[in-house]
Structures are given as C-alpha cells and as structure tokens.
C-alpha atoms as a PDB file:
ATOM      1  CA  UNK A   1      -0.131  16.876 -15.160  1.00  0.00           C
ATOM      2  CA  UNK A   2       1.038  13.341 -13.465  1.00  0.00           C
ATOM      3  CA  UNK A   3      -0.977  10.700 -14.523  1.00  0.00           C
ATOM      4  CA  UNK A   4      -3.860   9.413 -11.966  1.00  0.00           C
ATOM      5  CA  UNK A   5      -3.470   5.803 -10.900  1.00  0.00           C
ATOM      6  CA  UNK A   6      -6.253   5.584  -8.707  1.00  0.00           C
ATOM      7  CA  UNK A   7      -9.286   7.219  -8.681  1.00  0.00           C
ATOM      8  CA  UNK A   8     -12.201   7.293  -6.069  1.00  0.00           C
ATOM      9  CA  UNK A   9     -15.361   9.022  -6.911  1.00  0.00           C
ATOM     10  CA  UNK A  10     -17.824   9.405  -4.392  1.00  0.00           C
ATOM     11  CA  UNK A  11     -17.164   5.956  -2.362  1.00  0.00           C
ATOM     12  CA  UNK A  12     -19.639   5.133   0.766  1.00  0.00           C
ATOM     13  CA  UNK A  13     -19.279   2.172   2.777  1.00  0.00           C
ATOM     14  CA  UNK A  14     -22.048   0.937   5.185  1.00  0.00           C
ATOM     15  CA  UNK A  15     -21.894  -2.192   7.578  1.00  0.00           C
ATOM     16  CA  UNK A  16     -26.004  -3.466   8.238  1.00  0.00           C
ATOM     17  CA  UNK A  17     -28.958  -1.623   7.737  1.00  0.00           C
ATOM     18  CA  UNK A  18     -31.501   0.200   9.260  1.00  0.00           C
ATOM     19  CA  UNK A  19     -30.989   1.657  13.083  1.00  0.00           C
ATOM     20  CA  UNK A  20     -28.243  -0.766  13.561  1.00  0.00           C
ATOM     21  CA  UNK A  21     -26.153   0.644  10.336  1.00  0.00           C
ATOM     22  CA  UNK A  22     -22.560   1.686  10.509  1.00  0.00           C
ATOM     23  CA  UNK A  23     -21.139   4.163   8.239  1.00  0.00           C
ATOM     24  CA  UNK A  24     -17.455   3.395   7.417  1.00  0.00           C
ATOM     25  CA  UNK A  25     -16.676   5.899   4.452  1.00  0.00           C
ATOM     26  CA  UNK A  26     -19.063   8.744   3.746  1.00  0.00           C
ATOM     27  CA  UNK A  27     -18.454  10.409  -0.304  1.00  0.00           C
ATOM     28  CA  UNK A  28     -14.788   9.940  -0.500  1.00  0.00           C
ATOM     29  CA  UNK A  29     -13.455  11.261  -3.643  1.00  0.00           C
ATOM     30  CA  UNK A  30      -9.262  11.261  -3.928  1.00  0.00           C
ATOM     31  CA  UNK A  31      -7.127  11.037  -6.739  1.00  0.00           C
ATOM     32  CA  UNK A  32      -4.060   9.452  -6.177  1.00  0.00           C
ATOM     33  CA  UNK A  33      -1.039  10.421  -9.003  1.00  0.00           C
ATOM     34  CA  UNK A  34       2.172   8.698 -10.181  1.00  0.00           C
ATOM     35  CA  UNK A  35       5.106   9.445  -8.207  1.00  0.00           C
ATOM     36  CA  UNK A  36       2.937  10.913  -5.477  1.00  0.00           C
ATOM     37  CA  UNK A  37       2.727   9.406  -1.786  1.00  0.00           C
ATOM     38  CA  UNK A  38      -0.882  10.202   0.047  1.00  0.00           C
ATOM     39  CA  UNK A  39      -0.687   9.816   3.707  1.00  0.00           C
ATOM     40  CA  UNK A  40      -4.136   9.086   5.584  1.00  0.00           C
ATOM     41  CA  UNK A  41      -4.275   9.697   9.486  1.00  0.00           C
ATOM     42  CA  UNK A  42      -7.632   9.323  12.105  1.00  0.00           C
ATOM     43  CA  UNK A  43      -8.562   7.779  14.688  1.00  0.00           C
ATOM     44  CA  UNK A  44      -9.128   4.265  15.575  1.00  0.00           C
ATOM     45  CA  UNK A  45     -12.648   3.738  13.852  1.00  0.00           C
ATOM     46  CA  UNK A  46     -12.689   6.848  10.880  1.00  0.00           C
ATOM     47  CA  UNK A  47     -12.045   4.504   7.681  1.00  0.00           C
ATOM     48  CA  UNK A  48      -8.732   4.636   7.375  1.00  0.00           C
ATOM     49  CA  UNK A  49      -8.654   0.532   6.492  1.00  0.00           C
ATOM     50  CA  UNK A  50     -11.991   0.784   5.067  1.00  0.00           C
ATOM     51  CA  UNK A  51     -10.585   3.198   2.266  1.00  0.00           C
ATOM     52  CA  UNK A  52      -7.570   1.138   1.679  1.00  0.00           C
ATOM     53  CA  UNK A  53      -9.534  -1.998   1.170  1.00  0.00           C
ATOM     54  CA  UNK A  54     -11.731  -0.708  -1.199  1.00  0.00           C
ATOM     55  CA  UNK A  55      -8.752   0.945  -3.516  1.00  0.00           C
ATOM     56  CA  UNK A  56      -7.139  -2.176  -3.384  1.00  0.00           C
ATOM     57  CA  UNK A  57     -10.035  -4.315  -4.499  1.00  0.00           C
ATOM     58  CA  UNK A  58     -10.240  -6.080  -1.110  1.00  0.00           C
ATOM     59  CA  UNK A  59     -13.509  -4.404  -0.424  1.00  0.00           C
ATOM     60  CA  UNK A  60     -16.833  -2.979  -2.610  1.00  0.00           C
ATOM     61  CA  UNK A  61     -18.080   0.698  -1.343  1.00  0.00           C
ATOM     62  CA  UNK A  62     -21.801   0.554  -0.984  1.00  0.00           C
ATOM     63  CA  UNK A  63     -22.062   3.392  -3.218  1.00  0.00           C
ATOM     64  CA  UNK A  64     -19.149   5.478  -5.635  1.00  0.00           C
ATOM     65  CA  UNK A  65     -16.901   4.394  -7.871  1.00  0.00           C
ATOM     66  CA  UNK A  66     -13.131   2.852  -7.378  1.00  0.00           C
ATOM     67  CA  UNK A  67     -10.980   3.254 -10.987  1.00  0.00           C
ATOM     68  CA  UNK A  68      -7.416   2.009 -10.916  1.00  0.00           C
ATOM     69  CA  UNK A  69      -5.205   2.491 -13.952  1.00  0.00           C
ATOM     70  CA  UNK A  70      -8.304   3.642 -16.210  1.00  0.00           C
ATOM     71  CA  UNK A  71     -10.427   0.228 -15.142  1.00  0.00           C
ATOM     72  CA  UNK A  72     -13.182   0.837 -13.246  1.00  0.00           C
ATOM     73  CA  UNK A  73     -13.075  -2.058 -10.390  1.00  0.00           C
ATOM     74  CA  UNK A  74     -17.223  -2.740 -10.005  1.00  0.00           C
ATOM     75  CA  UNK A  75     -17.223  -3.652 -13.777  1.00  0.00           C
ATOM     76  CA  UNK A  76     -14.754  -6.636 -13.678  1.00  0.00           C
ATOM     77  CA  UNK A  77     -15.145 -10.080 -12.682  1.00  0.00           C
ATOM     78  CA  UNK A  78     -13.599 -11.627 -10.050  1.00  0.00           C
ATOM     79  CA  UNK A  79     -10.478 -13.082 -11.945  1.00  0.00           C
ATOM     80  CA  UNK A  80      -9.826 -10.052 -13.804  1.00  0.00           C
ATOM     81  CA  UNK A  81      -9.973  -7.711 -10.505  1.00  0.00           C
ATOM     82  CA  UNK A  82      -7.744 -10.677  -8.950  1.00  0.00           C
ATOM     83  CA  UNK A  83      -5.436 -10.261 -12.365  1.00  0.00           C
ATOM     84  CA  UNK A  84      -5.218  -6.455 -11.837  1.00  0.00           C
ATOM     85  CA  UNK A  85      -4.760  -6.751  -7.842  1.00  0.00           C
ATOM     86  CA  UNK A  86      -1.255  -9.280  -8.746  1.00  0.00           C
ATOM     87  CA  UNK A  87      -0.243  -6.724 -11.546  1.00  0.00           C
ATOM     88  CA  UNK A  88      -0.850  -3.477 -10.697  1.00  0.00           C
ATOM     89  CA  UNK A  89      -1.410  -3.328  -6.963  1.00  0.00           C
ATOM     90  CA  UNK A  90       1.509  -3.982  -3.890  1.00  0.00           C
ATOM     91  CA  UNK A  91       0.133  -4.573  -0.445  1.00  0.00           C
ATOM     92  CA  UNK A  92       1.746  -4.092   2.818  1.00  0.00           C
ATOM     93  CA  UNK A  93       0.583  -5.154   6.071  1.00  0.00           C
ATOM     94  CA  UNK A  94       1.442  -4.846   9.682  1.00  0.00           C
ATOM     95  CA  UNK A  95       0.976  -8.603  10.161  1.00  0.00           C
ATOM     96  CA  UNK A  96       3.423  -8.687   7.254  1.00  0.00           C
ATOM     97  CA  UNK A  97       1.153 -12.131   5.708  1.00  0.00           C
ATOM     98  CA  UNK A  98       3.912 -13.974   4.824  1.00  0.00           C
ATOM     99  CA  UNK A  99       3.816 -17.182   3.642  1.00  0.00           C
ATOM    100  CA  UNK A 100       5.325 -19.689   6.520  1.00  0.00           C
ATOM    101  CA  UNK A 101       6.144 -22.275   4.145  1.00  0.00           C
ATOM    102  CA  UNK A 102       8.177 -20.552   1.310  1.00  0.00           C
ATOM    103  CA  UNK A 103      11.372 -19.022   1.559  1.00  0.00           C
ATOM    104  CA  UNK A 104      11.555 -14.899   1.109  1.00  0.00           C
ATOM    105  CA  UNK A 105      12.005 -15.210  -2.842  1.00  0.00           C
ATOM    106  CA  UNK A 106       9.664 -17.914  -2.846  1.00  0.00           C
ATOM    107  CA  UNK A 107       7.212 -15.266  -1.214  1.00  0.00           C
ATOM    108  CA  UNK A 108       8.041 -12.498  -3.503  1.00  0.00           C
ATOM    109  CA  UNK A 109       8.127 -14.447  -6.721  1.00  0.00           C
ATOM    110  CA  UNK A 110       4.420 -16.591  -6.278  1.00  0.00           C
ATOM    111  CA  UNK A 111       2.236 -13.517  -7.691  1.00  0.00           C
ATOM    112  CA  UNK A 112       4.510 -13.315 -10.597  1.00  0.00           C
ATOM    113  CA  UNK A 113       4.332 -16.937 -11.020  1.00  0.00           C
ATOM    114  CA  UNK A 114       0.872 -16.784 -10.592  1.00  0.00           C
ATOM    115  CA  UNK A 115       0.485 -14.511 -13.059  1.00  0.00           C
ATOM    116  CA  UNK A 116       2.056 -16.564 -15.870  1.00  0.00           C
ATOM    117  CA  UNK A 117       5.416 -15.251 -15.508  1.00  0.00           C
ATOM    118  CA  UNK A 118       8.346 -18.147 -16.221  1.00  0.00           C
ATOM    119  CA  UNK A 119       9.963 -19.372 -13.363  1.00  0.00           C
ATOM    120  CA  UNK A 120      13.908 -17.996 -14.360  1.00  0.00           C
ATOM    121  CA  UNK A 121      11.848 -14.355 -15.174  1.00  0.00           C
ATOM    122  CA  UNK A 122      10.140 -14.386 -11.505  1.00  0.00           C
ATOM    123  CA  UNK A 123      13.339 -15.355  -9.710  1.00  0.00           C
ATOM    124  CA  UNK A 124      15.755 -12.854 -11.241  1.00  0.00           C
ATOM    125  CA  UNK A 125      12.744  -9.937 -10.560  1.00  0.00           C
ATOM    126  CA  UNK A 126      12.281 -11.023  -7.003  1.00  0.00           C
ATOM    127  CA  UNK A 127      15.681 -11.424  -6.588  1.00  0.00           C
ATOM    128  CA  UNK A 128      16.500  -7.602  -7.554  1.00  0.00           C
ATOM    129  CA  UNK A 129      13.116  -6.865  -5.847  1.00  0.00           C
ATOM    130  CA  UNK A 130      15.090  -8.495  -2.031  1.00  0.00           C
ATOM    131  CA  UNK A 131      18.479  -6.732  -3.308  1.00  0.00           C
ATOM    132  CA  UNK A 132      16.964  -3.362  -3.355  1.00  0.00           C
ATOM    133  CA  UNK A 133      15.974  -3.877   0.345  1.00  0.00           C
ATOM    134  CA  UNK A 134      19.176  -5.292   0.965  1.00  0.00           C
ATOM    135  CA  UNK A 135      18.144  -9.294   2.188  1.00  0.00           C
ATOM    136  CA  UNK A 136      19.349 -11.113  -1.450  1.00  0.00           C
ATOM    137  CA  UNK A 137      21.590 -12.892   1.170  1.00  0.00           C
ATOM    138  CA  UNK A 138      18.789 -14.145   2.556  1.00  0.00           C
ATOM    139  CA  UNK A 139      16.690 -15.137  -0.256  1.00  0.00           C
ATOM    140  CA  UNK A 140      16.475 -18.414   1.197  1.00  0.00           C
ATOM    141  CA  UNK A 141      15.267 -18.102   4.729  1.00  0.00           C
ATOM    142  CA  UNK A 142      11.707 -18.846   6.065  1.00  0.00           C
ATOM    143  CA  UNK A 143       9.611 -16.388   8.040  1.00  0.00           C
ATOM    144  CA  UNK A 144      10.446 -18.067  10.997  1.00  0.00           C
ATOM    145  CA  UNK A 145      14.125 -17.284  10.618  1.00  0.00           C
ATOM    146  CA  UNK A 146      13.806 -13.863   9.870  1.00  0.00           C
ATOM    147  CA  UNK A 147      13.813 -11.070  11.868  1.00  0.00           C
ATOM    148  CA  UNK A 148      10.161  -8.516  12.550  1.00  0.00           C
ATOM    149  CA  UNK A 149      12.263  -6.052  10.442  1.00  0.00           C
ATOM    150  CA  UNK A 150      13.483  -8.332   7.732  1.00  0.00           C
ATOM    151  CA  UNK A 151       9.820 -10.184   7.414  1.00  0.00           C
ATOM    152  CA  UNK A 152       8.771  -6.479   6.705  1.00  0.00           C
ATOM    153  CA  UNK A 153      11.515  -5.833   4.382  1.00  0.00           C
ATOM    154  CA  UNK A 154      10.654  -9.092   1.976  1.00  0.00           C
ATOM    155  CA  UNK A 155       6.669  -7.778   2.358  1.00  0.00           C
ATOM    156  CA  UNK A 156       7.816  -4.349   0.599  1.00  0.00           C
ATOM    157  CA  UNK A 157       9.983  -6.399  -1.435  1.00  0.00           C
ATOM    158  CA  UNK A 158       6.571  -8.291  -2.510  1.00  0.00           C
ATOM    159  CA  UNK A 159       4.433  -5.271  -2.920  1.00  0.00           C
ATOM    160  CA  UNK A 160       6.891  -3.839  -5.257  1.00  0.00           C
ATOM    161  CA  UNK A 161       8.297  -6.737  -7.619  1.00  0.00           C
ATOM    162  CA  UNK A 162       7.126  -6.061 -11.275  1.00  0.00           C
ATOM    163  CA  UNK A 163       5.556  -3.416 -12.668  1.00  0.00           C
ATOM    164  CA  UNK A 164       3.655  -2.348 -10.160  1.00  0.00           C
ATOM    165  CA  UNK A 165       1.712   0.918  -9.990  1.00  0.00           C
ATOM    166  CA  UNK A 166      -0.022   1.246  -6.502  1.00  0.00           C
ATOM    167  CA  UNK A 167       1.102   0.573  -3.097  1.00  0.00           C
ATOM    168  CA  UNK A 168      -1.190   0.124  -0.195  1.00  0.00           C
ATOM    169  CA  UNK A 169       0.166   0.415   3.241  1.00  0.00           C
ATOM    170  CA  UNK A 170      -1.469  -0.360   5.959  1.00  0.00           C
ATOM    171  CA  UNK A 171       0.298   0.893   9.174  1.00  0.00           C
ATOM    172  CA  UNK A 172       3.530  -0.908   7.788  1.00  0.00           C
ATOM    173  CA  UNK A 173       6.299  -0.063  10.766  1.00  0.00           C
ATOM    174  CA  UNK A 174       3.397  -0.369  13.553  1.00  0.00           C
ATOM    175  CA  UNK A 175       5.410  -3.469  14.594  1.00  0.00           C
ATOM    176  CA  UNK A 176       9.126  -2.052  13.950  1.00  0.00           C
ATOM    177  CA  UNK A 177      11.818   0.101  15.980  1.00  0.00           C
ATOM    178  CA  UNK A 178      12.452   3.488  15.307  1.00  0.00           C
ATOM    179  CA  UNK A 179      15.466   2.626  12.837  1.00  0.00           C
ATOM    180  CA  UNK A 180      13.764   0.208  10.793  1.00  0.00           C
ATOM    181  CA  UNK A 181      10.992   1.504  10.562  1.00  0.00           C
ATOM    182  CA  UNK A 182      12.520   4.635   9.386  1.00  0.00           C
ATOM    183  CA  UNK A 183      13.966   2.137   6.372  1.00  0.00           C
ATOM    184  CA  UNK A 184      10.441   0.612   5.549  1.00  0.00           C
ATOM    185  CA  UNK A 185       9.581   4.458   4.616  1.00  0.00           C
ATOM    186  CA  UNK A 186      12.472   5.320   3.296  1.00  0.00           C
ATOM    187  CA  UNK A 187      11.932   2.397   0.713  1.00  0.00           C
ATOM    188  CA  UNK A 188       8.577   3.003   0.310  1.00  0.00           C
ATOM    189  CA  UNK A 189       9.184   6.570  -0.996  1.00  0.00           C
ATOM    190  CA  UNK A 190      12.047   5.496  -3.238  1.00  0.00           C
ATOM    191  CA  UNK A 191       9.822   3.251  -5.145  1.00  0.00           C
ATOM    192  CA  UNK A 192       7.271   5.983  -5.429  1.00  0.00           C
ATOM    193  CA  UNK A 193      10.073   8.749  -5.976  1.00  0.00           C
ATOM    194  CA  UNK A 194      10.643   5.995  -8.512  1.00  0.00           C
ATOM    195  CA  UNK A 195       7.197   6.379 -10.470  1.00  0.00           C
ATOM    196  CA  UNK A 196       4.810   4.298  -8.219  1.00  0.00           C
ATOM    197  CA  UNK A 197       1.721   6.130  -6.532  1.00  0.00           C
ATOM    198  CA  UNK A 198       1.000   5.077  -2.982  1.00  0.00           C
ATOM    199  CA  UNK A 199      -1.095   5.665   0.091  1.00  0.00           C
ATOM    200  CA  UNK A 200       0.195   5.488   3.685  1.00  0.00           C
ATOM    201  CA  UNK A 201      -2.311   4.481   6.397  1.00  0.00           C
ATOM    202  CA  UNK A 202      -0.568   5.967   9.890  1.00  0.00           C
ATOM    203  CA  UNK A 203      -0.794   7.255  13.175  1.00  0.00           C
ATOM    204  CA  UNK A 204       1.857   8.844  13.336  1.00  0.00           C
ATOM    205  CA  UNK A 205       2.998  12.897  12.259  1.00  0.00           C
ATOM    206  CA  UNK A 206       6.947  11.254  11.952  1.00  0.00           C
ATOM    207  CA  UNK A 207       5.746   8.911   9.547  1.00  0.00           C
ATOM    208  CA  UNK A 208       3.375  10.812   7.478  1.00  0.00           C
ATOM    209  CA  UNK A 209       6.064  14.087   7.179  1.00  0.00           C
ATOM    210  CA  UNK A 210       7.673  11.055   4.347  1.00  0.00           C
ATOM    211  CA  UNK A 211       4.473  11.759   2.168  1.00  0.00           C
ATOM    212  CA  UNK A 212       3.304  14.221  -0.188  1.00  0.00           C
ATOM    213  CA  UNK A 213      -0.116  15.402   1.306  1.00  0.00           C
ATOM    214  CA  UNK A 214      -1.507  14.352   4.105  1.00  0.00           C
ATOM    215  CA  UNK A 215      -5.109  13.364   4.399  1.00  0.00           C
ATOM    216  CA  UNK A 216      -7.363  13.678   8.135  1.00  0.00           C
ATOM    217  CA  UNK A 217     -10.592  10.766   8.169  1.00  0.00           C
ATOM    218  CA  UNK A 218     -12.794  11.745  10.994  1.00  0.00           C
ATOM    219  CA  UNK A 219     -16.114   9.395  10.884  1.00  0.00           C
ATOM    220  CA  UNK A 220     -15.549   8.215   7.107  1.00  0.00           C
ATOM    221  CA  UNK A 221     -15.184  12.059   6.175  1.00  0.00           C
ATOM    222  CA  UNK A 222     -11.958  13.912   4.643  1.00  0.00           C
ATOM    223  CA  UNK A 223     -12.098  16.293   7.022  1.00  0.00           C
ATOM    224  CA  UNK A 224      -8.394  17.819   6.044  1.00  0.00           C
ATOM    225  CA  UNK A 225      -6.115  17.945   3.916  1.00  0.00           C
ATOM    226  CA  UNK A 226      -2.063  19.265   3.838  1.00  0.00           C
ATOM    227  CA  UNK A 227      -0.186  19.428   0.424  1.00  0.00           C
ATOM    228  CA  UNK A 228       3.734  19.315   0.953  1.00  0.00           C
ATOM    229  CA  UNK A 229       5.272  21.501  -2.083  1.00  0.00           C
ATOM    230  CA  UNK A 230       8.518  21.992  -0.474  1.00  0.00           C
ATOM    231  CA  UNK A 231      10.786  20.590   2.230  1.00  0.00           C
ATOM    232  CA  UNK A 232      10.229  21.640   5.571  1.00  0.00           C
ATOM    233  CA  UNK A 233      12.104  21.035   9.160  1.00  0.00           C
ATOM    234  CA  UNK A 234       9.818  17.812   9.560  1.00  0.00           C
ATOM    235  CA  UNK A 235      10.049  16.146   6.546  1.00  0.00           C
ATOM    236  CA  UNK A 236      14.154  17.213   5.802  1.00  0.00           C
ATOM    237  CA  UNK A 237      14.249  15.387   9.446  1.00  0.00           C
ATOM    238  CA  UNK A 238      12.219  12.469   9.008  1.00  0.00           C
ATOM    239  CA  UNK A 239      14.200  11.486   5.555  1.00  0.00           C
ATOM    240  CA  UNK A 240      17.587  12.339   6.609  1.00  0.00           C
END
C-alpha cells in the first residue's frame, strides 16, 4: 500500500455561531497517498478552498483532525507547523503570490533559505527546480517581466523545490490559455508521477481527467467520488 501523506479525519469548519453560522466543511475524511493526484470539483461556495486551507495548515477545522506526514497539525506550535508548511508542503495559487521584488530564483530559493538551507545549496535546487519547467533562462527576471504563464511556471517551480511531499493547488491555470495551462498540469502530474501526493482544486472535467480520483463537494459534503484505474478517452486526451 502507498504511503499516506495527508490525512483528514473527520474535519468541520464553521464561520460564526448561532443562527448566523456558516458551515464550510461538514466530516471530511480523505486520505491523500504518495504518487497519487486527488482532484476536488463544486460549486462556487461547497469548500473546495476551505479544505485546501486546512490541509495546508493555512486554516484550523472547527472540529477533526488534519495529519500530514505522520504529524498531527493541531498539536504543533506555530513555528513548527510554519517549519513543516516550508518543508513538506508546495502551494499554488491562481494569483500566483509572487514576490514583486525578487527575481524568479530569488522567489523559489527564499523558503529554502528560510529554512536554513546555504545559499550555493538553495540556488543550485531552485535552479533545477526553474529548469524542469523550462525558465532557467530566466532565472533572473522580476514578476513584472514575466509573462501570466511564466509567473505560473516559477509558482510550480516554488511549490516543488526540495523535498517536498504535498502540493496544494488552488485553481492553478484559472488565469492561463488552453496551451499553458495544459503545461501547468502536465508538470504538476510529473512531480506527483514523480512520488509527490497532491490535490487539484478545479472547475473544470478537462483539468481534473489529469488526476487520479476525482472528488464532488456539494455544501462542505463529499458527495462523490470517481477512482481512475486505467486510461480512458478523457484522460489519454487531456495528457497527450
């Protein structure tokens, strides 16, 4: 059996209290394994960002418990669920949250540096982290110069320098055209084809067909779920 990386056990979330209470995430429980890729799809409104802030750390649930890599996250201090977020965890965005003022390494390398890593160490592992997206030529370009798809290219490049485990994607090619968009996914699966575990949040069937199961939120609920254990006209389509 693959090895869990992330683990949620019965996770609630509620906004307020009393009548005026919202109800993002209602008894979630998903395992998420190495080399596996969990899509999540709903409706504006069902959790979908909810759940991916609160396996990323970003977030508490109300009630449940959140366990990534064997460390349950509600029994850690700040700085050591800070220290597990730069190690173990990659984030992607659709705002991309690049830093303005560094360059693209200098945006990749700052958790690793952050994290005690030497400086020489940090550049040569963001600097194979940009080639495998193909922008080492433009390790030192600014946001500003770079283009929607590029930013989003050094943003997966950031979420998977290191050793890390889990990547959490949050609508990552809402922004992008068709093409590279279809090369955001098709890195993101590499890395997890690669060993990483990973959950997609989408709207879209095209972009979901790259993952392993999909998973339907309706009102904070799992209300579906479809396990891919072959190729099928979709998915040989989508990754072609």
């Amino acid at each position: 059996m693959s090895e869990v990386v992330l683990r949620l056990v019965g996770v609630s979330r509620q906004y307020g209290s009393g009548e005026t209470a919202v109800t993002a995430l209602s008894g979630i429980d998903l395992e998420v394994a190495r080399g596996e890729l969990v899509a999540v799809m709903g409706a504006s409104g069902s959790g979908k960002s909810t759940l991916l802030a609160i396996a990323g750390g970003l977030a508490a649930p109300t009630s449940g418990e959140v366990v990534v890599e064997g460390e349950f996250l509600s029994g850690l201090s700040s700085s050591r669920l800070a220290a597990l977020r730069r190690r173990s965890l990659g984030f992607v965005f659709q705002d991309f949250n690049l830093i303005p003022t560094l360059t693209a390494l200098e945006n990749i390398t700052l958790p690793l540096e952050l994290d005690g890593f030497g400086a020489r160490v940090a550049r040569r592992a963001g600097r194979d982290a940009l080639a495998s997206v193909g922008l080492d030529d433009r390790r030192g370009a600014y946001p500003d110069e770079l283009s929607g798809g590029q930013q989003q290219r050094v943003a997966i490049a950031r979420a998977v320098v290191g050793s890390r485990r889990l990547i959490l994607a949050d609508e990552p090619t809402g922004a992008l055209d068709t093409t590279t968009g279809d090369q955001v996914l098709r890195m993101l699966r590499s890395r997890v084809d690669a060993g990483a575990a990973a959950i997609l949040v989408t709207h879209e069937a095209r972009h979901a067909s790259w993952a392993d199961r999909i998973l339907s939120l309706r009102d904070g609920r799992i209300v579906d779920e479809t396990r891919r254990d072959g190729p099928d006209v979709l998915l040989a389509g989508a990754r072609a």
